[in-house]
N, C-alpha and C. Protein backbone atom coordinates (compact mmCIF):
# COMPACT_ATOMS: atom_id res chain seq x y z
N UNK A 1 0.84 -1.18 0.00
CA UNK A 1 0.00 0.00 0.00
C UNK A 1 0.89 1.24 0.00
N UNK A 2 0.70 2.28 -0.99
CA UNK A 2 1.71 3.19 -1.40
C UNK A 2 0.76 4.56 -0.39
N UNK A 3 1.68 5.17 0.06
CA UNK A 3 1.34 6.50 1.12
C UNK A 3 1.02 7.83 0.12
N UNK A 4 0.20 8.55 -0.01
CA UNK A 4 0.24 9.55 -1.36
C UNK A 4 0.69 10.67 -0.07
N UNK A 5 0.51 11.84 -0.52
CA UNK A 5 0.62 13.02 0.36
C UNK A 5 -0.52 13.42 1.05
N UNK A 6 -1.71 13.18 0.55
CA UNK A 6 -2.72 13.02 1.28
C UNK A 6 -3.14 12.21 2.49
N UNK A 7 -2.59 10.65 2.94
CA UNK A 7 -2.58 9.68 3.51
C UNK A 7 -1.42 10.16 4.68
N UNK A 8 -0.31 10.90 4.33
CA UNK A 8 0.77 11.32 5.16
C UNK A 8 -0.01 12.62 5.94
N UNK A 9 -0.60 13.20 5.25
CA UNK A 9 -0.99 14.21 6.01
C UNK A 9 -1.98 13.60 6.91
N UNK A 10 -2.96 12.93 6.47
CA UNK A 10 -4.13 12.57 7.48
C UNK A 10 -3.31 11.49 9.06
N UNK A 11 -2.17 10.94 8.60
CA UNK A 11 -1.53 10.09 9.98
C UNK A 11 -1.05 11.42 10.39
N UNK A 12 -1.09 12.43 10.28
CA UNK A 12 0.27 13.17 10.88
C UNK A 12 -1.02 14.31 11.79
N UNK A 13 -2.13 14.43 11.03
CA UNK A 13 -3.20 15.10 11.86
C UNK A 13 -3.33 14.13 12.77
N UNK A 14 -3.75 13.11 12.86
CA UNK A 14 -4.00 12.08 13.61
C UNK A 14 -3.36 11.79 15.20
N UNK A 15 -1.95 12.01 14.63
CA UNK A 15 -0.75 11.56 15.91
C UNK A 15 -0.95 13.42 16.45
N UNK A 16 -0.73 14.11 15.94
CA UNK A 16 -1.15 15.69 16.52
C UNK A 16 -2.40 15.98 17.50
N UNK A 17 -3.17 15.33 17.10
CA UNK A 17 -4.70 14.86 17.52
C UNK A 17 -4.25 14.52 19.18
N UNK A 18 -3.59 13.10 18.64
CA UNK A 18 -3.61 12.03 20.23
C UNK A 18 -2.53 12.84 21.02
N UNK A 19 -1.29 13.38 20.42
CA UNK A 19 -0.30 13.60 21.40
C UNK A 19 -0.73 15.13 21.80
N UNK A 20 -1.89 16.07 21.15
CA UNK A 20 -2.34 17.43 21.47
C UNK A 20 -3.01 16.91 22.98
N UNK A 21 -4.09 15.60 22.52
CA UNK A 21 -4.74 15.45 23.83
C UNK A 21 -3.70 14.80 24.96
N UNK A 22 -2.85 13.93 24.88
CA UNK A 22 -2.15 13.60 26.15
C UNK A 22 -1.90 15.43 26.79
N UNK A 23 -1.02 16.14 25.73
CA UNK A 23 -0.39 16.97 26.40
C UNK A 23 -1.84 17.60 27.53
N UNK A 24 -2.58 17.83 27.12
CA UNK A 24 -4.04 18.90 27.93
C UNK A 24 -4.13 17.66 28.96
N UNK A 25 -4.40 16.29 29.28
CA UNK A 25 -4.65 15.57 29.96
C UNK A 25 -3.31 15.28 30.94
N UNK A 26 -2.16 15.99 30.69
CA UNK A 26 -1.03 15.94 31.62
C UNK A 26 -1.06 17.19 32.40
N UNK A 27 -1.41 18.40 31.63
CA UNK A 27 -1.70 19.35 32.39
C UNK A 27 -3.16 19.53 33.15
N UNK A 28 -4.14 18.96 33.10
CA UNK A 28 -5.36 18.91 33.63
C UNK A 28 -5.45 17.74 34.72
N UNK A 29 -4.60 16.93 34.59
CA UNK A 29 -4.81 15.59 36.00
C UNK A 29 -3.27 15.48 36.58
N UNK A 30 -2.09 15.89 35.95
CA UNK A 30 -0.90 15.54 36.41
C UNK A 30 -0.37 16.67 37.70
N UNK A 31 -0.21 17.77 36.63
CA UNK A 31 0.33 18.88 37.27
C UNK A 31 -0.69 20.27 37.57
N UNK A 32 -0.32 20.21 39.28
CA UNK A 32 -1.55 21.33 38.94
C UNK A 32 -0.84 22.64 39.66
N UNK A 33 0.47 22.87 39.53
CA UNK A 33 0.71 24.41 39.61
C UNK A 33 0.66 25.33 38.03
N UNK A 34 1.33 26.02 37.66
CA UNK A 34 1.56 26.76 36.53
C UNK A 34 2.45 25.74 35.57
N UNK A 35 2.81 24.56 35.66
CA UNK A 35 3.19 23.66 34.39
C UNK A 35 1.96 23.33 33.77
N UNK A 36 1.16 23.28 34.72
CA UNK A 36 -0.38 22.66 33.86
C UNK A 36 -0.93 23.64 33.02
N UNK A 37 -0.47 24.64 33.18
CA UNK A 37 -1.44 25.85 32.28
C UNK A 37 -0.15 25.64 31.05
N UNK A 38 0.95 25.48 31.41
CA UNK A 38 1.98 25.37 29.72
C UNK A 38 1.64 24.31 28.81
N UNK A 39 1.53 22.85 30.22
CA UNK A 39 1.24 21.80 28.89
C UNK A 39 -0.34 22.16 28.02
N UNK A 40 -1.33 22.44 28.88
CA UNK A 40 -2.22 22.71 28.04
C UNK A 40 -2.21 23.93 27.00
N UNK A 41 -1.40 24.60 27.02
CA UNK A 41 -1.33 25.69 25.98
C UNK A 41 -0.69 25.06 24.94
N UNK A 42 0.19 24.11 25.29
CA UNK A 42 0.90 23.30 23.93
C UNK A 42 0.13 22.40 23.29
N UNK A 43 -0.86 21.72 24.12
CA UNK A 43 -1.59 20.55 23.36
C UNK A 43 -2.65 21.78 22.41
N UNK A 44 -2.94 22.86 22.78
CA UNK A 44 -3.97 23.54 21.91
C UNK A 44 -3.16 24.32 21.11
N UNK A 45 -2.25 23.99 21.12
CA UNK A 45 -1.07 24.54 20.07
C UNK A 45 -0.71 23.41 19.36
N UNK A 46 -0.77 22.13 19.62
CA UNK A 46 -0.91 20.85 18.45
C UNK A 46 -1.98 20.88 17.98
N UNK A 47 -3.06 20.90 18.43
CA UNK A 47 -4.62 21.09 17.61
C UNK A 47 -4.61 22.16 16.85
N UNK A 48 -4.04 23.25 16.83
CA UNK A 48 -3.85 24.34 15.55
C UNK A 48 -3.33 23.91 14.57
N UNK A 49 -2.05 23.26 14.72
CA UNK A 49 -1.35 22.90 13.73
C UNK A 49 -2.12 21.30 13.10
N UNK A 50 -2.59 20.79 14.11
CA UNK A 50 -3.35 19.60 13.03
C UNK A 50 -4.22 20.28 12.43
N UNK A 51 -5.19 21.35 12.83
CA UNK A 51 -5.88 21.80 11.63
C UNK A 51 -5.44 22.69 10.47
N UNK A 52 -4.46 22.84 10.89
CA UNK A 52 -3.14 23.24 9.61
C UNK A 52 -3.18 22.23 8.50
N UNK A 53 -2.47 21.22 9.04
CA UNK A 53 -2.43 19.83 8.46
C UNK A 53 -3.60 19.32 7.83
N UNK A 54 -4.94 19.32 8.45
CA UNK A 54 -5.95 18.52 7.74
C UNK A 54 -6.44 19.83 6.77
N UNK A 55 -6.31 20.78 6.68
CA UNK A 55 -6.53 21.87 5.53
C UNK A 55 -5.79 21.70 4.80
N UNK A 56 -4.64 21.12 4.52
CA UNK A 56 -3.39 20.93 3.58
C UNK A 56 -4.28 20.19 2.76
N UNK A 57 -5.14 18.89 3.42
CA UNK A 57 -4.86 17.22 2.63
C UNK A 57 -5.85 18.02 1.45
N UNK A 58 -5.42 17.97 -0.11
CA UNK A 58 -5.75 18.22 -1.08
C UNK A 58 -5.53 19.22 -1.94
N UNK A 59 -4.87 19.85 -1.49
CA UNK A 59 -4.21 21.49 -1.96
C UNK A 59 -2.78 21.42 -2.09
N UNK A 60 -1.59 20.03 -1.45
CA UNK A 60 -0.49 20.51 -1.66
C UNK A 60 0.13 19.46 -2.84
């Protein structure tokens, strides 16, 4: 099964997806001084960029 650029983009939204949500779920149950407010600013800073990514699949 051959990967087009479309198929690369949709795994790569995907893993952005799961590792956006660990990061918010490390800062929401792990840490609860002011690290928890960074990791969650990063996981909603991977969810931007996956919807970066899933706006790509067909245009590049």
């Amino acid at each position: 099964m051959a990967m087009n650029k479309n198929t690369v983009l949709a795994w790569a939204t995907t893993i952005m997806i799961l590792v956006g949500l660990a990061l918010i779920a490390l800062g929401a149950f792990r840490y609860d001084d002011v690290a928890g407010w960074g990791f969650a600013a990063v996981g909603i800073g991977f969810f931007a960029i996956a919807w970066v990514f899933n706006a790509l699949k067909g245009r590049v």
